[in-house]
Protein backbone atom coordinates (compact mmCIF):
# COMPACT_ATOMS: atom_id res chain seq x y z
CA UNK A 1 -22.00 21.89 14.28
CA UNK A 2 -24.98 23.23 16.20
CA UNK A 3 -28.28 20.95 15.91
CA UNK A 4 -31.67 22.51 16.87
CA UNK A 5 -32.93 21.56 20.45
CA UNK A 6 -36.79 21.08 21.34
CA UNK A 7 -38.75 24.21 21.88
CA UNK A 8 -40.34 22.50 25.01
CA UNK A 9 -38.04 21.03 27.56
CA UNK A 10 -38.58 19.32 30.84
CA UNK A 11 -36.00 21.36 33.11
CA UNK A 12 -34.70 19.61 35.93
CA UNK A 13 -33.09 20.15 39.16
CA UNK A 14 -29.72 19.24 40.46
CA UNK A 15 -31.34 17.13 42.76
CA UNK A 16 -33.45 15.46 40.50
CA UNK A 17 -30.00 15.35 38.07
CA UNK A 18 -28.54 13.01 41.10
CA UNK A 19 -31.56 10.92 41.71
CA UNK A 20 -31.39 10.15 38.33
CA UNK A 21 -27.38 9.03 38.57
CA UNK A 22 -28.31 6.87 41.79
CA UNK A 23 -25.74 6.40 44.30
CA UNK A 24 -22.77 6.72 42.09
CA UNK A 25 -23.05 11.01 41.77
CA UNK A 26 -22.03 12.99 44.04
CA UNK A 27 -22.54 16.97 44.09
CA UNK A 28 -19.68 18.23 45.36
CA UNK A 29 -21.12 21.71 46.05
CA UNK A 30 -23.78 24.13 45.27
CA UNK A 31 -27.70 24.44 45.18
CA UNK A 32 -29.29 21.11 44.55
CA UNK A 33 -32.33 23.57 43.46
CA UNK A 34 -30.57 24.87 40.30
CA UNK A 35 -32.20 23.92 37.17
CA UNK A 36 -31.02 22.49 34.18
CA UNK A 37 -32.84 23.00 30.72
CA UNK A 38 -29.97 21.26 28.22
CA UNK A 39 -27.01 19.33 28.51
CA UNK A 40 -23.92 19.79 26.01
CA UNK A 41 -20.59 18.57 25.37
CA UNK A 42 -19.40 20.91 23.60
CA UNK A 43 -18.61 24.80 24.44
CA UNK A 44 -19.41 25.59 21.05
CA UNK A 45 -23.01 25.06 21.17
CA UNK A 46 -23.63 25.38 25.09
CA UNK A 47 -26.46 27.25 25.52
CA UNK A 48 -27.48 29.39 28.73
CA UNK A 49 -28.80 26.85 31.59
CA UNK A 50 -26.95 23.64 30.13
CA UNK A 51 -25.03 21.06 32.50
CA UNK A 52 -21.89 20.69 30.92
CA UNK A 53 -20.15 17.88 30.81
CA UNK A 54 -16.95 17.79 31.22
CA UNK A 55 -15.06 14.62 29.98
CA UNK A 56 -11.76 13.09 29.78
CA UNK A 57 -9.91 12.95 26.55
CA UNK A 58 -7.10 11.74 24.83
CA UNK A 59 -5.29 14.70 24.91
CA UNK A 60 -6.46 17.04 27.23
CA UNK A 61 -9.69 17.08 30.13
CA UNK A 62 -12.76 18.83 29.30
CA UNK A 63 -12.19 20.53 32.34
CA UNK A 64 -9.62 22.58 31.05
CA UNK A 65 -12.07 24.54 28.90
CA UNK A 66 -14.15 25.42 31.46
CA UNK A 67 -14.19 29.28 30.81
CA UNK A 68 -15.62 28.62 27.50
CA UNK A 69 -18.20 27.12 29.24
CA UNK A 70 -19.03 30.41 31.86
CA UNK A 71 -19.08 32.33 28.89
CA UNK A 72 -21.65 30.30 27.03
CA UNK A 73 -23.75 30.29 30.04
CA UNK A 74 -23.42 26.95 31.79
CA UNK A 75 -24.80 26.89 35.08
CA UNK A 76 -23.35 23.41 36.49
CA UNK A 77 -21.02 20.96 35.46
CA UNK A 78 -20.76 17.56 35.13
CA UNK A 79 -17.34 15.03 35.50
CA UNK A 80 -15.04 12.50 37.13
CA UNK A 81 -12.96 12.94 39.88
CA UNK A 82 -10.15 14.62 37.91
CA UNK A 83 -12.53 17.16 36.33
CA UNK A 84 -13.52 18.29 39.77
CA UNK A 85 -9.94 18.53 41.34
CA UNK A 86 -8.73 21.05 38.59
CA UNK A 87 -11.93 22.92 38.50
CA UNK A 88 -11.59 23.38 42.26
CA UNK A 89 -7.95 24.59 41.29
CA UNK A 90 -9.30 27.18 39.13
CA UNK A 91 -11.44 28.20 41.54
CA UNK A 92 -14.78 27.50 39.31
CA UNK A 93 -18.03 27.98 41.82
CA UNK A 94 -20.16 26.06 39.96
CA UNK A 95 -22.13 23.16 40.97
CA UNK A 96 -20.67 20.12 40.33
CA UNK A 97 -21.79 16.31 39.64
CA UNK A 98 -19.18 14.04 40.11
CA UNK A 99 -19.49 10.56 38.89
CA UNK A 100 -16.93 7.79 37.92
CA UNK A 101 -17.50 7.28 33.94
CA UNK A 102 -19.51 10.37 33.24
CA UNK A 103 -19.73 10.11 29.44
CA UNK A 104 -22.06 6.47 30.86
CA UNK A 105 -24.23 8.60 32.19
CA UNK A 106 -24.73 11.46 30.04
CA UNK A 107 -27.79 9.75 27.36
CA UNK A 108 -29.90 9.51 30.92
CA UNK A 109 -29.42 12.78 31.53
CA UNK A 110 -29.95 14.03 28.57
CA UNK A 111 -33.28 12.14 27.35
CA UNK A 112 -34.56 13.32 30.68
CA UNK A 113 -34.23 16.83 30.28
CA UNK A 114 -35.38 16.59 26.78
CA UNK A 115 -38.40 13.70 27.06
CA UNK A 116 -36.95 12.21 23.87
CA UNK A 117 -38.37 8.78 25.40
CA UNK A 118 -42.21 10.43 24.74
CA UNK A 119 -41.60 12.15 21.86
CA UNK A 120 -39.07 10.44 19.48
CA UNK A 121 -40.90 9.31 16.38
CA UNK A 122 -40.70 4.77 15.01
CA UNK A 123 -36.91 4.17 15.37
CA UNK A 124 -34.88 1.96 12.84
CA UNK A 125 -31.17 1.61 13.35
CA UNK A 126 -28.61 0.21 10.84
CA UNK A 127 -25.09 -0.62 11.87
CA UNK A 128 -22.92 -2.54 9.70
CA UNK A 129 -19.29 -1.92 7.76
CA UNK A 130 -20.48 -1.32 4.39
CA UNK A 131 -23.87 -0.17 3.37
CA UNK A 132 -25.40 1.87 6.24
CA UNK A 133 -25.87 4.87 4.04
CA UNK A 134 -27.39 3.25 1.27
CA UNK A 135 -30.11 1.24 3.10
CA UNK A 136 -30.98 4.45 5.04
CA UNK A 137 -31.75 6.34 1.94
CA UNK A 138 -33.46 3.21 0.88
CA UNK A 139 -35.55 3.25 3.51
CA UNK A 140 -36.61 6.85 4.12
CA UNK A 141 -37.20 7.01 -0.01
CA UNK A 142 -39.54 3.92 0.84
CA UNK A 143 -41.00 5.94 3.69
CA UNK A 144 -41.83 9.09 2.09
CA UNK A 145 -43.46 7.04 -0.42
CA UNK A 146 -46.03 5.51 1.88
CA UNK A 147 -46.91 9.10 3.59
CA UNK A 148 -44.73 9.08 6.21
CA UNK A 149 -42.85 12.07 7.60
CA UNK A 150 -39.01 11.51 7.67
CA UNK A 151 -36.38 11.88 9.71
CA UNK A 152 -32.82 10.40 8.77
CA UNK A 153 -29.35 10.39 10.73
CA UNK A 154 -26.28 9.51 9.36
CA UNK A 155 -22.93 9.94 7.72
CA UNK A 156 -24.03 12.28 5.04
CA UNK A 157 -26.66 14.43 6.61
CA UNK A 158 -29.07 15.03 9.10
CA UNK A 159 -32.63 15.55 7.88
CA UNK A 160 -35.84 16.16 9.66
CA UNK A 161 -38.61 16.48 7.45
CA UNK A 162 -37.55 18.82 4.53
CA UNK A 163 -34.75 20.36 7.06
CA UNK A 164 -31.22 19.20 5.93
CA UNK A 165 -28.04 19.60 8.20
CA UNK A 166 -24.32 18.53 7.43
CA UNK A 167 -23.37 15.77 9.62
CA UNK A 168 -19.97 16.26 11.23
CA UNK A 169 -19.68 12.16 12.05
CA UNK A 170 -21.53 9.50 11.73
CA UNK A 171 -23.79 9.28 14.53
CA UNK A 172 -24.48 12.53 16.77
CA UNK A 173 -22.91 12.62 20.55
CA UNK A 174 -26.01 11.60 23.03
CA UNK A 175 -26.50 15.16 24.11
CA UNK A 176 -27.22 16.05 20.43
CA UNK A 177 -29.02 12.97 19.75
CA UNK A 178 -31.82 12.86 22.72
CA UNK A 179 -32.63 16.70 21.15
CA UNK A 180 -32.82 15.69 17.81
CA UNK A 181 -34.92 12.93 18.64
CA UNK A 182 -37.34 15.13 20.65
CA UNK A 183 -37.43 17.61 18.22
CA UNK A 184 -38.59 15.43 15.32
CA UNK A 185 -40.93 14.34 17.29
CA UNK A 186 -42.33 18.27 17.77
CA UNK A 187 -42.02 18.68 14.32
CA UNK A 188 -44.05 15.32 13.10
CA UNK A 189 -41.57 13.05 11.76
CA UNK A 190 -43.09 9.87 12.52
CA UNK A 191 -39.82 7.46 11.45
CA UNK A 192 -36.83 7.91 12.15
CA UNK A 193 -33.75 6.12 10.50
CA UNK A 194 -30.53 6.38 11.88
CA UNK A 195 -26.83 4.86 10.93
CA UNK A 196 -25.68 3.09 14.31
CA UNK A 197 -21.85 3.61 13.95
CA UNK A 198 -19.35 1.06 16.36
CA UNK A 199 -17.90 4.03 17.62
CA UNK A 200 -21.40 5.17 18.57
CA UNK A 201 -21.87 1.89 20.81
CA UNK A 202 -18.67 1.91 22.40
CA UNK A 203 -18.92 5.15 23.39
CA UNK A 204 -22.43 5.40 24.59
CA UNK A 205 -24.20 8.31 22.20
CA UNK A 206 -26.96 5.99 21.79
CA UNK A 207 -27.56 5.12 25.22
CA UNK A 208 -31.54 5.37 26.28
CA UNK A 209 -32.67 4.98 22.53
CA UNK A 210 -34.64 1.72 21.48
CA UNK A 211 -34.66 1.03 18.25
CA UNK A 212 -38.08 -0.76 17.16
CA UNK A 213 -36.15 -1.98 13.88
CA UNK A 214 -32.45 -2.91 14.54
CA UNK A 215 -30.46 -3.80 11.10
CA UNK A 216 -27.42 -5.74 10.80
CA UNK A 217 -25.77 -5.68 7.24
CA UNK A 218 -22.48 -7.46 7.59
CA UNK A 219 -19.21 -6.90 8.55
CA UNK A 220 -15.55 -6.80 7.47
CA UNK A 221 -12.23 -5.39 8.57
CA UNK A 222 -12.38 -1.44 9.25
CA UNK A 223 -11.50 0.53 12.50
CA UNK A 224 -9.30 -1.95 14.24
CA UNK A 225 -7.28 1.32 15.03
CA UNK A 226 -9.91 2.19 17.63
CA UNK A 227 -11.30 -1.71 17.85
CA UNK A 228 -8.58 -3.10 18.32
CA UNK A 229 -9.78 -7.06 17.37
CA UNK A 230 -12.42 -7.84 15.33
CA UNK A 231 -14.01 -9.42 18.02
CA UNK A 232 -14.84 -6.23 19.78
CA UNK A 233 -15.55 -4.51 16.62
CA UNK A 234 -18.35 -7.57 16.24
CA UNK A 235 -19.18 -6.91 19.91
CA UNK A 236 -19.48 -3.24 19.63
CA UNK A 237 -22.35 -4.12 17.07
CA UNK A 238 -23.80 -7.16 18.65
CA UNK A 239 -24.46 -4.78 21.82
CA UNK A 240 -27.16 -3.01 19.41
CA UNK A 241 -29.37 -6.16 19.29
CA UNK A 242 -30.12 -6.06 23.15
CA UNK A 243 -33.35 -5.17 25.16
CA UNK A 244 -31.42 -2.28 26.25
CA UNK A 245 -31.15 -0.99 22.72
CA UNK A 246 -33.57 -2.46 20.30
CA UNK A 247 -36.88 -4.36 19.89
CA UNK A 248 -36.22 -6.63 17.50
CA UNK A 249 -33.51 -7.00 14.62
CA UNK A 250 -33.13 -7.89 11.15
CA UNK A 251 -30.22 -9.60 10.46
CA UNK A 252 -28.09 -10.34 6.82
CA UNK A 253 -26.83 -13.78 7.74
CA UNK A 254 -24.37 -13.77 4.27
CA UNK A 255 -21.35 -13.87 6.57
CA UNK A 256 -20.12 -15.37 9.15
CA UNK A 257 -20.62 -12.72 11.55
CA UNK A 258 -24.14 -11.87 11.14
CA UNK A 259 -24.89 -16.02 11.24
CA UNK A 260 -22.94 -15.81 14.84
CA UNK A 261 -25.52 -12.70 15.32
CA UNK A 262 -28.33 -14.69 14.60
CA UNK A 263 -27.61 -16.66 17.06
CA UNK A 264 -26.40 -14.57 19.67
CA UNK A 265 -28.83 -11.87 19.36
CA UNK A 266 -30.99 -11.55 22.92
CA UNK A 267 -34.22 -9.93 21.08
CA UNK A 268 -36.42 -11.44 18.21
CA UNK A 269 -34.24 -11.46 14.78
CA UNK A 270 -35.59 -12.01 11.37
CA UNK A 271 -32.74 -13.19 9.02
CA UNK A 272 -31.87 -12.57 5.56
CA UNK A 273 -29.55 -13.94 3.18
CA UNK A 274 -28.87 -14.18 -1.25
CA UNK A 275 -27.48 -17.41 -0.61
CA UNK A 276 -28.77 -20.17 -2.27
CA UNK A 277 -27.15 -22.56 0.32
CA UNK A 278 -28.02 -20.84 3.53
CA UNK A 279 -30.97 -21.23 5.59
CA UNK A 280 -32.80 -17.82 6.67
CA UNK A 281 -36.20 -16.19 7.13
CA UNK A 282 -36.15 -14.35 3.77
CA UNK A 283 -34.22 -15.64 1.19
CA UNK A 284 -33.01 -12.84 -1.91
CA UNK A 285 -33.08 -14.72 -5.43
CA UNK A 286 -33.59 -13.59 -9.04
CA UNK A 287 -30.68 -12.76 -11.32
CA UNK A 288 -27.69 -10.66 -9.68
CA UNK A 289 -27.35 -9.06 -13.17
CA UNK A 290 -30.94 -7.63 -13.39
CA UNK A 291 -32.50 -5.10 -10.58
CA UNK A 292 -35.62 -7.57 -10.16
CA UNK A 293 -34.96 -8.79 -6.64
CA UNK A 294 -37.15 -11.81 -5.48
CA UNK A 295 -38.15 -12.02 -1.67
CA UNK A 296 -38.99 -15.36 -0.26
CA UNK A 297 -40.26 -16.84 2.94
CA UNK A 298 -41.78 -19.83 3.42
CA UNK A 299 -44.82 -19.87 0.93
CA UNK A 300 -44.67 -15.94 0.34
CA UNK A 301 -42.82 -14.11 -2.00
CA UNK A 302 -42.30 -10.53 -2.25
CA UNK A 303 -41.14 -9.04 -5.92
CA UNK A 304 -38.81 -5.92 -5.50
CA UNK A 305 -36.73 -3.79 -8.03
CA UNK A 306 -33.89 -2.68 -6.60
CA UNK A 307 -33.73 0.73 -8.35
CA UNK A 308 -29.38 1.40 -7.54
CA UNK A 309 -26.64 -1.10 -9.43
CA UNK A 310 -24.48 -3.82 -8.10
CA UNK A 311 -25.60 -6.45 -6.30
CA UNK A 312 -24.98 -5.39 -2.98
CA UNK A 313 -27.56 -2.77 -3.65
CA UNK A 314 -30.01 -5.61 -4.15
CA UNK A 315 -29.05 -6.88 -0.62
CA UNK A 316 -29.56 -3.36 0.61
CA UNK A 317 -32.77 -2.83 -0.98
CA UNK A 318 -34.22 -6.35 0.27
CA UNK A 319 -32.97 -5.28 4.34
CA UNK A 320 -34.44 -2.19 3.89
CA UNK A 321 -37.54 -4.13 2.25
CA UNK A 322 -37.64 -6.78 5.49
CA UNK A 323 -36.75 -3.91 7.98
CA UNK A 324 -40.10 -2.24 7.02
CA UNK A 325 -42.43 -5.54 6.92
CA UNK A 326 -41.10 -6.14 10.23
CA UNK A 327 -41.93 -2.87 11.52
CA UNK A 328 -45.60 -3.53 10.25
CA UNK A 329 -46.06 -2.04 6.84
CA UNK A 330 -47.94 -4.82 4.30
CA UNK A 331 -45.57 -6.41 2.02
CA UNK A 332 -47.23 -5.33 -1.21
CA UNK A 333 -47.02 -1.44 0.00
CA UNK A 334 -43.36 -2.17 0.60
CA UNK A 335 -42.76 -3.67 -2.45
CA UNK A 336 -44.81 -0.22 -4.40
CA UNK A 337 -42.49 1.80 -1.93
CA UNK A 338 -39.37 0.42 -2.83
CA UNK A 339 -39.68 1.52 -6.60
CA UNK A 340 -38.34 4.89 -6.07
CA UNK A 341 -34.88 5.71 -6.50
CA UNK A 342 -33.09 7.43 -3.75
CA UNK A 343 -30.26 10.04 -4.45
CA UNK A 344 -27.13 8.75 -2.27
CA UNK A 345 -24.43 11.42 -2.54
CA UNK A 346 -21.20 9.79 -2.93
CA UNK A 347 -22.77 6.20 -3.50
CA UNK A 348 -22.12 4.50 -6.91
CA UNK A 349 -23.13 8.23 -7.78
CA UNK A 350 -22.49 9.31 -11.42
CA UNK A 351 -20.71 12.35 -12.29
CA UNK A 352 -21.20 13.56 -15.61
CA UNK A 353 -19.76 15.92 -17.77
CA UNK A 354 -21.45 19.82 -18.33
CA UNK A 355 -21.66 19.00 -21.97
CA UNK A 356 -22.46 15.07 -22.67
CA UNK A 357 -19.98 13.00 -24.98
CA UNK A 358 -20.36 9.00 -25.77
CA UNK A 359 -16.59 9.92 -26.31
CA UNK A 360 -16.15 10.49 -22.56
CA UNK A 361 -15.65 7.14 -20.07
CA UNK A 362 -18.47 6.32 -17.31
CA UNK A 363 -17.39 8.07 -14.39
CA UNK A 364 -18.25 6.86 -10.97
CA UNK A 365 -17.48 8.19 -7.25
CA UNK A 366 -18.01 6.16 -4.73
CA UNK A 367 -17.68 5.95 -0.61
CA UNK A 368 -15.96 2.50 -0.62
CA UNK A 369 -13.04 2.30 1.78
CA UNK A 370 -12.37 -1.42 3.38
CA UNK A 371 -11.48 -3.98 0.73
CA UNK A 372 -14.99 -5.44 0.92
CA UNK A 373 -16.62 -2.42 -0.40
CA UNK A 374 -14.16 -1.78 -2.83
CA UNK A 375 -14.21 -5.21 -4.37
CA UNK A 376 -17.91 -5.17 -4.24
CA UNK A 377 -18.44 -1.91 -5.74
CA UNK A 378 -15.85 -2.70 -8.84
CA UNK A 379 -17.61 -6.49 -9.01
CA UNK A 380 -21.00 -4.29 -9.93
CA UNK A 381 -19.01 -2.16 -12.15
CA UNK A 382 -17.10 -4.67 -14.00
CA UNK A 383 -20.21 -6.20 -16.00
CA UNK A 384 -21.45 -3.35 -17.57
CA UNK A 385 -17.35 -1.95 -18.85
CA UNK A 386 -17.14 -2.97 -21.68
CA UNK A 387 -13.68 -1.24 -22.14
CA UNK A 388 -10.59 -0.42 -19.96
CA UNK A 389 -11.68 -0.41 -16.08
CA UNK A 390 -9.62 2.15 -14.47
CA UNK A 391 -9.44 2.79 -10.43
CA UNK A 392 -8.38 5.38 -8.17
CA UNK A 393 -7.79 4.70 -4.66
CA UNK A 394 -5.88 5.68 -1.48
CA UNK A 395 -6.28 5.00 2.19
CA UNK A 396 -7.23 7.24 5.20
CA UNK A 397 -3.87 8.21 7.44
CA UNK A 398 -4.19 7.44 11.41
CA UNK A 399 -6.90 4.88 10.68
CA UNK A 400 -6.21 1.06 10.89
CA UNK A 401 -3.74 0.20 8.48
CA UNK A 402 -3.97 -3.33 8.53
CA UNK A 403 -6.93 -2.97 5.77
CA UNK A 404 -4.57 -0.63 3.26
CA UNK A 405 -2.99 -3.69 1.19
CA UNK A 406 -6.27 -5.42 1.11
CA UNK A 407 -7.81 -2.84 -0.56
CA UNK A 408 -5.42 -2.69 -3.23
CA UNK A 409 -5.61 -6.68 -3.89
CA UNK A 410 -9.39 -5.86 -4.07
CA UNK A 411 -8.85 -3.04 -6.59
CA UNK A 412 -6.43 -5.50 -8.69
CA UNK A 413 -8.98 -7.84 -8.75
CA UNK A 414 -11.61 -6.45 -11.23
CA UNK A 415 -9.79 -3.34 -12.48
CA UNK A 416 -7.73 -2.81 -15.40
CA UNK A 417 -5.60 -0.21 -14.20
CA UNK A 418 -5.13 0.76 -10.28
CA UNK A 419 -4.44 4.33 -9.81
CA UNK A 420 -3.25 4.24 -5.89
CA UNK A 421 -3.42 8.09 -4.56
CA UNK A 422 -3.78 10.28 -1.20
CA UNK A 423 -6.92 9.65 0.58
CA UNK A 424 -7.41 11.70 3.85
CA UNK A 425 -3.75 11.02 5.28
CA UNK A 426 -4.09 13.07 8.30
CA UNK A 427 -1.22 13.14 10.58
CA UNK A 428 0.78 10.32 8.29
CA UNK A 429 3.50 10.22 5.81
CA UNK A 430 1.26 9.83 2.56
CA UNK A 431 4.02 8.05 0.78
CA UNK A 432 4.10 5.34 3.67
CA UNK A 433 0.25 4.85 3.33
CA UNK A 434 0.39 4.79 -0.62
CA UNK A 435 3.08 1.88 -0.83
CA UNK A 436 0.75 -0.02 1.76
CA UNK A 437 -1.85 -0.22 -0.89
CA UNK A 438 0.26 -0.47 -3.58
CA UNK A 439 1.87 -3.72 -2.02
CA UNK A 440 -1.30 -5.13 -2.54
CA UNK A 441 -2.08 -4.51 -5.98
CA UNK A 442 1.66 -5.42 -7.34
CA UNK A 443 2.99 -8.40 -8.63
CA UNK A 444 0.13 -10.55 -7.51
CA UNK A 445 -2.74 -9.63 -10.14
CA UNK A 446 -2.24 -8.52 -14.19
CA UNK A 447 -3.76 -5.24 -13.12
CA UNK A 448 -1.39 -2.11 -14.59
CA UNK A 449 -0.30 0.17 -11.16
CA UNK A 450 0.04 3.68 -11.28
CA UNK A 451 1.07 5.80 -7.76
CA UNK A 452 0.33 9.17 -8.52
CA UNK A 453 1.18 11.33 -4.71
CA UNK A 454 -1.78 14.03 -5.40
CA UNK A 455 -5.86 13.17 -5.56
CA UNK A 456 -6.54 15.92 -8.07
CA UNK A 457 -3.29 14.70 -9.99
CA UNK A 458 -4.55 11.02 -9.84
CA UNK A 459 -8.09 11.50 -11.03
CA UNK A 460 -6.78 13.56 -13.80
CA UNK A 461 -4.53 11.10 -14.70
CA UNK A 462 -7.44 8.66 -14.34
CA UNK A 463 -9.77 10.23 -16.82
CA UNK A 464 -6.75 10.66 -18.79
CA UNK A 465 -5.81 6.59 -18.90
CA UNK A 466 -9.40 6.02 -19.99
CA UNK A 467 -10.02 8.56 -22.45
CA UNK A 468 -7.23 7.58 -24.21
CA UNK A 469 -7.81 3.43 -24.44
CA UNK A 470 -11.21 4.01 -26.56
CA UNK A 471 -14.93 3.58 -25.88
CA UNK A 472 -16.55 1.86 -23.11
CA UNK A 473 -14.36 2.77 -20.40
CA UNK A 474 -14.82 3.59 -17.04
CA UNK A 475 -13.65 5.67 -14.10
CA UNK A 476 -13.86 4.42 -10.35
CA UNK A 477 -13.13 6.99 -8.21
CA UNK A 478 -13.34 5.18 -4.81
CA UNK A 479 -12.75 6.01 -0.70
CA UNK A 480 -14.44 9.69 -0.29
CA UNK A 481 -17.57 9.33 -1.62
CA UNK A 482 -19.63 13.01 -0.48
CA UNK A 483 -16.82 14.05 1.51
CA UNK A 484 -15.84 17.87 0.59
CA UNK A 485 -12.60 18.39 2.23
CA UNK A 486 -9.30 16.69 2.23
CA UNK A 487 -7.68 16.07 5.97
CA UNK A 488 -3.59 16.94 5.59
CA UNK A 489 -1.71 17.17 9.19
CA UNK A 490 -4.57 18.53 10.97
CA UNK A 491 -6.19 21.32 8.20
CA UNK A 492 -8.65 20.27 6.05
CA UNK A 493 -8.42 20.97 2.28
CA UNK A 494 -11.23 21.87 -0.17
CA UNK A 495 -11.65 18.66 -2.08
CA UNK A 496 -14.56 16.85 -3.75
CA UNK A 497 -14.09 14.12 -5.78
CA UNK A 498 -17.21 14.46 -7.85
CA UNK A 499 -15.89 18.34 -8.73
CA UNK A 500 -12.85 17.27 -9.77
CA UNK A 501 -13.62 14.61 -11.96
CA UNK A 502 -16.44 16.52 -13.51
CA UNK A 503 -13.47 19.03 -14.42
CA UNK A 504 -11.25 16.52 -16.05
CA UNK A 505 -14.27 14.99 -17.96
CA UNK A 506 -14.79 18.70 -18.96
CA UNK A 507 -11.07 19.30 -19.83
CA UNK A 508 -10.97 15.96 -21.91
CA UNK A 509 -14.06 16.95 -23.78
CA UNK A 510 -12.66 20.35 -24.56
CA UNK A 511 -9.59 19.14 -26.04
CA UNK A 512 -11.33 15.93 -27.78
């Protein structure tokens, strides 16, 4: 994935490149007068007159690719101590910066050469397990309303202004990121919102970016795989509400973690909570059935209509809401802004049929993949079936199994029927991850289990089960959300969710 870089850079020197490191680098040989006008990670997109950097991985060195890198035109390279030892053994004449933990250093560099610091447009960041995507859309939708120009990064897309560009993960590398941010900034967007992902802290792509808005929207068991504890997974996101990395935060106190936030937070944090018995800045009220969301703090109250269901989405539409009174915009603008619905691929996103049929079940994809989304997304579905409630579900392969049997207790908890398929099972036995889940669905809840081995199998199958039980029913496709290809032992497989459940609605209507 190849992201456009600034048309004006500030190219810098070797010597400046060291200065910049401090005492740590070391430039093991060449001309300290050779200029640098990008830096890159990746050989792919190196472009003539980067520093490379060349990091240590899991499986191999960076180093090792280092012809790729001649090719593209890199005129100096970055690494550790290892990197420079086998590209002396290759014989590479490059210049090259040596320094301990080189991926620590890379966000100076880069913001440097690209003056993201002068240029980037009003930053909000939003970390969080569940909801990041959501409250972004929220947000920029809220923007665009009050005039602003737009920029957004995150899981689904990058945009900036009406330019849209497939994101690859959730938050770009720091190379990527410091020209993003400067180019926005040459192009007029004037906010910025950005998903901060854990992954993203730990491993330093935001590095030199201050947020002026930092969000926290809760947080719940996901990528202990990489993690480890939950405590560093809450650390990873606590690190976000620092001088270093944000301004000031906004902070959903609902559980436990975000109260310990609150607390723990080093800048200025406005809270937020929809519970009655908890003490916060803003407090959410109004009925969790209806959209109408009620905003209170001390003797003002803001009135918001949270314009997606579920009533998550009402706690996502009031952060977004505080997020953007706390950057400065007037409350009653906020609450105008707020009005218009945002399209969120893959988010409680309704897939209907090519020809429309009251005979057909509500069909619903959605990203939810840790048992809190999951049980949150089917608790906002459940109201409104008035017939069977029908689930399909799987777990991603190589990623933290520990969650898999909560999410199926969470499916077997407000469904009717649990449907437990392939999700992305990557380099695991998808049998092994299906009876995971499945172990949590059966015998502790009344819910009817069905393990069906393949996605397009299950859906149809789905559709099928719902169809058949009478009117009123609905379909809960859940765990891919936009996602538009399958991962299966290292390929990746054509596969959208929302395609092929719009096909089974079609082949159900077709047969009646």
């Amino acid at each position: 994935m190849s992201f456009p870089r600034p048309e004006r850079v500030r190219p810098l020197t070797l010597h400046t490149v060291a200065d910049l490191l401090g005492d740590g680098a070391r430039l093991t040989h060449g001309d300290l007068a050779t200029e640098v006008t990008g830096v890159s990670l990746d050989t792919k997109t190196l472009q003539p007159g980067d520093l490379w950097a060349a990091l240590p991985g899991a499986r191999a060195h960076g180093a090792d690719f280092v012809d790729q890198a001649l090719a593209a035109g890199a005129v100096a390279v970055l690494t550790d101590a290892d990197g420079v030892s086998r590209l002396r053994a290759k014989g590479v004449e490059l210049p090259l910066v040596e320094v301990e933990r080189p991926r620590t250093v890379l966000g100076r560099v880069a913001a440097a050469v690209y003056d993201s610091a002068a240029r980037r447009p009003k930053m909000f960041g939003i970390t969080g397990t569940n909801g990041k995507t959501t409250t972004a859309y929220l947000m920029v939708s809220a923007l665009e309303a009050l005039g602003r120009t737009t920029g957004l990064i995150g899981t689904i897309e990058t945009r900036i202004g009406s330019e849209r560009i497939k994101s690859v993960r959730t938050t770009p590398e720091t190379t990527d990121l410091h020209a993003l941010l400067a180019t926005m900034g040459e192009r007029g967007v004037d906010a910025c919102v950005m998903e901060v992902s854990s992954h993203a802290l730990t491993l330093h792509r935001v590095d030199e970016v201050v947020y002026d808005v930092a969000l926290f929207a809760n947080l719940s068991q996901d990528h202990l795989d990489f993690h480890g504890t939950m405590e560093e997974y809450f650390r990873a996101k606590a690190s976000l509400f620092t001088p270093e990395r944000s301004r000031r935060g906004v902070v959903c106190i609902d559980d436990e973690w975000g109260q310990r936030l609150s607390r723990e937070a080093s800048v200025p944090v406005t809270t937020v909570t929809s519970r009655l018995d908890a003490e916060a800045d803003w407090v959410i009220g109004g009925d969790p059935r209806q959209p109408l969301v009620r905003l209170t703090r001390r003797d003002e109250t803001v009135r918001l209509e949270s314009a997606l269901p579920g009533d998550f989405n009402r706690v996502n539409t009031a952060m977004a809401a505080v997020a953007l009174i706390e950057s400065g915009v007037p409350a009653d603008q906020v609450a105008e802004a707020v009005l218009t619905r945002p399209e969120v691929p893959g988010r409680m996103e309704i897939v209907a049929p090519s020809t429309p049929s009251d005979e057909l079940p509500l069909a619903i994809v959605d990203f939810a993949h840790t048992p809190d989304a999951v049980g949150a997304a089917l608790a906002a579905l459940r109201p409104q079936t008035n017939g069977l409630l029908v689930v399909v579900l799987g777990a991603g392969g190589s990623r933290d199994p520990g969650k898999r049997p909560g999410m199926g207790a969470a499916a077997a908890a407000h469904a009717d029927v649990v449907v437990v398929t392939d999700d992305n099972p990557r380099d695991e036995d998808p049998e092994v991850i299906r009876a995971a889940v499945a172990d949590g669905v059966w015998p502790r809840s009344r819910a009817r289990l069905e393990i069906v081995a393949g996605r397009v199998d299950a859906i149809e199958r789905a559709v099928a089960i719902a169809h058949e039980s009478g009117p009123g029913a609905t379909v809960a496709v859940l765990g891919k959300g936009h996602e538009q290809g399958q991962e299966v032992r290292g390929e990746v497989r054509d596969h959208d969710d929302r395609t092929v459940l719009r096909a089974a609605l079609d082949r159900r209507s077709a047969t009646g």
